[in-house]
C-alpha atoms as a PDB file:
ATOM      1  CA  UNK A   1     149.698 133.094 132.059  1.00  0.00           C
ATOM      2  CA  UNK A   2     146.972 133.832 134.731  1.00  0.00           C
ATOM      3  CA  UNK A   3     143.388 133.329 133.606  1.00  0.00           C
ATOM      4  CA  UNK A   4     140.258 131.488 133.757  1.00  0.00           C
ATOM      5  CA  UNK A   5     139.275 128.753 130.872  1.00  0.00           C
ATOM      6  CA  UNK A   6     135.913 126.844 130.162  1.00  0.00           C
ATOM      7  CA  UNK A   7     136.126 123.130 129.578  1.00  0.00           C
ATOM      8  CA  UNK A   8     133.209 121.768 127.453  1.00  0.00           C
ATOM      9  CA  UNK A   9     132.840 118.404 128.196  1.00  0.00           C
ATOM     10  CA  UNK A  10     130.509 115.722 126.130  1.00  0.00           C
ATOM     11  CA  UNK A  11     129.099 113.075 128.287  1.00  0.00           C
ATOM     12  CA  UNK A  12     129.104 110.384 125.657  1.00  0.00           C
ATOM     13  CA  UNK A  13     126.372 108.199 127.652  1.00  0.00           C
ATOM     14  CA  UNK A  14     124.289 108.909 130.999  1.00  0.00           C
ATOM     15  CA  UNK A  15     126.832 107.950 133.581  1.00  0.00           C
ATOM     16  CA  UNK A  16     126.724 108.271 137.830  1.00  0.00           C
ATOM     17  CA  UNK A  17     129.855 108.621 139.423  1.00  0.00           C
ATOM     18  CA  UNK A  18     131.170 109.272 143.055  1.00  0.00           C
ATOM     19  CA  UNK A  19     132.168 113.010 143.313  1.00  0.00           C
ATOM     20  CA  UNK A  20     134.365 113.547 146.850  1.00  0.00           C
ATOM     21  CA  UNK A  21     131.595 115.036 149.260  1.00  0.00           C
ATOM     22  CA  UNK A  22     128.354 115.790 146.666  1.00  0.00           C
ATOM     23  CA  UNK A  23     128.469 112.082 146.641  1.00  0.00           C
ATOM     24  CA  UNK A  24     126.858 110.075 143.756  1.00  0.00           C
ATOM     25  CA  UNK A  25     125.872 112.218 140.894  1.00  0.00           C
ATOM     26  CA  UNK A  26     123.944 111.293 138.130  1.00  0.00           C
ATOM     27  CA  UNK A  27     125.005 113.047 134.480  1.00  0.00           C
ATOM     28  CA  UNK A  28     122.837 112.963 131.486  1.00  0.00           C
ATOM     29  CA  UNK A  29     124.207 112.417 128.014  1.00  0.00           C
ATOM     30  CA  UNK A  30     125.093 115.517 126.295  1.00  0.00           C
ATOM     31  CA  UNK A  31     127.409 118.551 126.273  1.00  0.00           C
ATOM     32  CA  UNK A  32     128.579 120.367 129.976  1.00  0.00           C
ATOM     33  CA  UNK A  33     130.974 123.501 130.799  1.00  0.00           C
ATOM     34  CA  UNK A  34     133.140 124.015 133.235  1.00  0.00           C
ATOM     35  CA  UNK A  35     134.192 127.361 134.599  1.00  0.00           C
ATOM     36  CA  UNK A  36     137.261 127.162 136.704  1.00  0.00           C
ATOM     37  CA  UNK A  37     140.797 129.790 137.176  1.00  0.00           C
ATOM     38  CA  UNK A  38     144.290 128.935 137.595  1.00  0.00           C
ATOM     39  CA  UNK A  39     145.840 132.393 139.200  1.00  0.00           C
ATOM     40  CA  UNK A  40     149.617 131.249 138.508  1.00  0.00           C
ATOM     41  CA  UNK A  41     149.512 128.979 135.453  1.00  0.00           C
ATOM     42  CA  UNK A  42     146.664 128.280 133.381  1.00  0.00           C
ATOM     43  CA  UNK A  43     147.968 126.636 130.287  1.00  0.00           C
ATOM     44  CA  UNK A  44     149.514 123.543 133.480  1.00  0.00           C
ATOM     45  CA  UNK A  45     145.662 123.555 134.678  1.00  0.00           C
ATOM     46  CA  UNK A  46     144.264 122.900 131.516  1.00  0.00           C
ATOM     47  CA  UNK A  47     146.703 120.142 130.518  1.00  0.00           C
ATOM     48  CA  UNK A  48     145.848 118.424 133.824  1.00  0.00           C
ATOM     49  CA  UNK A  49     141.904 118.410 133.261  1.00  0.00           C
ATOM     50  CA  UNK A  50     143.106 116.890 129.805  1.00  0.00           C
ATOM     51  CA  UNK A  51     144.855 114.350 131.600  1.00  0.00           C
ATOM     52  CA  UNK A  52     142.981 111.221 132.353  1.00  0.00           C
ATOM     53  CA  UNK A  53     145.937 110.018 134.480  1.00  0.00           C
ATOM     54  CA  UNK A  54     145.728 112.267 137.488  1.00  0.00           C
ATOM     55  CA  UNK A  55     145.513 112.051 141.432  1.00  0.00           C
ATOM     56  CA  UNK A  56     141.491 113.108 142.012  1.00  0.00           C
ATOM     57  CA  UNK A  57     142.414 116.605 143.479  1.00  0.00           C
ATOM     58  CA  UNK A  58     138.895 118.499 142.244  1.00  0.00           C
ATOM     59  CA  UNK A  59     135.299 117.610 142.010  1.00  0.00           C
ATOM     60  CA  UNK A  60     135.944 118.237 138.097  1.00  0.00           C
ATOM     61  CA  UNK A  61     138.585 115.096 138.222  1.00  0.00           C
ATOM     62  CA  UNK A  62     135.697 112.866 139.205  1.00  0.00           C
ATOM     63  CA  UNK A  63     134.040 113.212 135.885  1.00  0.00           C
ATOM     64  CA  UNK A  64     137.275 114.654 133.223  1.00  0.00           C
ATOM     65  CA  UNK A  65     138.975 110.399 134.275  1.00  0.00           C
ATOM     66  CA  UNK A  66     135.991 108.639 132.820  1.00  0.00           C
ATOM     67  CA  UNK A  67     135.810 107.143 129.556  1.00  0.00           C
ATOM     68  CA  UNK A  68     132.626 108.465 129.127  1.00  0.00           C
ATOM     69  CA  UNK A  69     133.293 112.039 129.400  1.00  0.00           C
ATOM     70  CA  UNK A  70     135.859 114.043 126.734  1.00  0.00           C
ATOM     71  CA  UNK A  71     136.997 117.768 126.271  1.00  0.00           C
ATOM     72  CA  UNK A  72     135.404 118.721 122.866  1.00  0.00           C
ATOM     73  CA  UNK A  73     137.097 122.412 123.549  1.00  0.00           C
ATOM     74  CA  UNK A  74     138.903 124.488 125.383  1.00  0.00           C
ATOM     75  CA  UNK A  75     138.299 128.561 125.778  1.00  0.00           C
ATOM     76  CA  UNK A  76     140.819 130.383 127.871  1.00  0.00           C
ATOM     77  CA  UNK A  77     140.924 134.330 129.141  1.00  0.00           C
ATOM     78  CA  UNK A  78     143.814 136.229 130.584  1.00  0.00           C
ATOM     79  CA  UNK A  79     142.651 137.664 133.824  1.00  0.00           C
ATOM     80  CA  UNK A  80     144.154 138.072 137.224  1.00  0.00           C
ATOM     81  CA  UNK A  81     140.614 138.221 138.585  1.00  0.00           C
ATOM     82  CA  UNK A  82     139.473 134.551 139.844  1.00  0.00           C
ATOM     83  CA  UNK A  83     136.132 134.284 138.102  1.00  0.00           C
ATOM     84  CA  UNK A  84     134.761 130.670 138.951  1.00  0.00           C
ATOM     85  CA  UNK A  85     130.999 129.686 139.203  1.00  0.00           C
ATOM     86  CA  UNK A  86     129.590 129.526 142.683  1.00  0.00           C
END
Protein backbone atom coordinates (compact mmCIF):
# COMPACT_ATOMS: atom_id res chain seq x y z
CA UNK A 1 0.00 0.00 0.00
CA UNK A 2 1.16 3.63 -0.76
CA UNK A 3 0.56 6.16 2.00
CA UNK A 4 1.82 8.38 4.59
CA UNK A 5 1.75 7.28 8.53
CA UNK A 6 2.46 9.35 11.80
CA UNK A 7 4.75 7.80 14.36
CA UNK A 8 4.11 9.10 17.94
CA UNK A 9 7.03 8.68 19.75
CA UNK A 10 7.42 9.09 23.82
CA UNK A 11 10.74 10.34 24.84
CA UNK A 12 10.87 8.49 28.12
CA UNK A 13 13.68 10.98 29.59
CA UNK A 14 15.36 14.30 28.13
CA UNK A 15 17.97 12.80 25.89
CA UNK A 16 20.67 14.64 23.15
CA UNK A 17 21.68 12.64 20.42
CA UNK A 18 23.79 13.10 17.15
CA UNK A 19 21.32 13.47 14.18
CA UNK A 20 23.49 13.10 10.61
CA UNK A 21 23.93 16.89 9.57
CA UNK A 22 21.42 18.94 12.28
CA UNK A 23 24.09 17.70 14.54
CA UNK A 24 23.46 17.37 18.34
CA UNK A 25 19.89 17.77 19.24
CA UNK A 26 18.54 18.09 22.45
CA UNK A 27 14.82 16.29 23.08
CA UNK A 28 12.69 16.99 26.02
CA UNK A 29 10.77 14.29 27.81
CA UNK A 30 7.39 13.80 26.51
CA UNK A 31 5.31 12.70 23.50
CA UNK A 32 6.62 13.67 19.53
CA UNK A 33 5.05 12.87 15.91
CA UNK A 34 6.48 12.08 13.04
CA UNK A 35 5.06 12.72 9.61
CA UNK A 36 6.82 10.81 6.94
CA UNK A 37 5.44 8.72 3.29
CA UNK A 38 6.53 5.58 1.85
CA UNK A 39 5.22 5.91 -2.04
CA UNK A 40 5.78 2.01 -2.76
CA UNK A 41 5.30 0.22 0.57
CA UNK A 42 4.22 1.68 3.67
CA UNK A 43 3.35 -1.15 5.94
CA UNK A 44 7.87 -2.21 5.15
CA UNK A 45 8.48 1.61 6.30
CA UNK A 46 6.69 1.40 9.33
CA UNK A 47 8.13 -1.95 10.45
CA UNK A 48 11.60 -0.45 9.92
CA UNK A 49 11.01 2.76 12.21
CA UNK A 50 9.79 -0.09 14.67
CA UNK A 51 12.96 -1.69 14.29
CA UNK A 52 15.63 -0.72 16.70
CA UNK A 53 18.13 -2.84 14.69
CA UNK A 54 18.57 -0.81 11.56
CA UNK A 55 21.43 0.84 9.39
CA UNK A 56 20.85 4.89 10.35
CA UNK A 57 19.39 5.72 6.83
CA UNK A 58 16.98 8.88 8.13
CA UNK A 59 17.27 11.65 10.59
CA UNK A 60 14.15 9.77 12.28
CA UNK A 61 16.65 6.56 12.86
CA UNK A 62 18.78 8.77 15.06
CA UNK A 63 16.15 9.03 17.68
CA UNK A 64 13.45 5.62 16.83
CA UNK A 65 17.34 3.25 17.99
CA UNK A 66 17.44 4.75 21.44
CA UNK A 67 16.26 3.18 24.45
CA UNK A 68 14.84 6.19 25.46
CA UNK A 69 12.48 6.81 22.74
CA UNK A 70 9.34 4.15 21.87
CA UNK A 71 6.39 4.12 19.29
CA UNK A 72 3.27 4.48 21.56
CA UNK A 73 1.16 4.40 18.02
CA UNK A 74 1.03 4.17 14.72
CA UNK A 75 -1.67 6.10 12.25
CA UNK A 76 -1.41 5.27 8.60
CA UNK A 77 -3.38 6.88 5.32
CA UNK A 78 -3.60 5.50 1.84
CA UNK A 79 -2.46 8.21 -0.46
CA UNK A 80 -0.33 8.34 -3.53
CA UNK A 81 0.31 12.00 -2.72
CA UNK A 82 3.77 12.36 -0.65
CA UNK A 83 2.58 14.50 2.22
CA UNK A 84 5.70 14.92 4.62
CA UNK A 85 6.38 17.99 6.92
CA UNK A 86 8.82 20.52 5.58
Amino acid sequence: MKGAYVLLIHILKPITIEVGSLGRVYFKQGIYAYVGSALTNVESRIARHLSREKRIHWHIDSLTVSRYATIHHVVVAQTTRRVECK
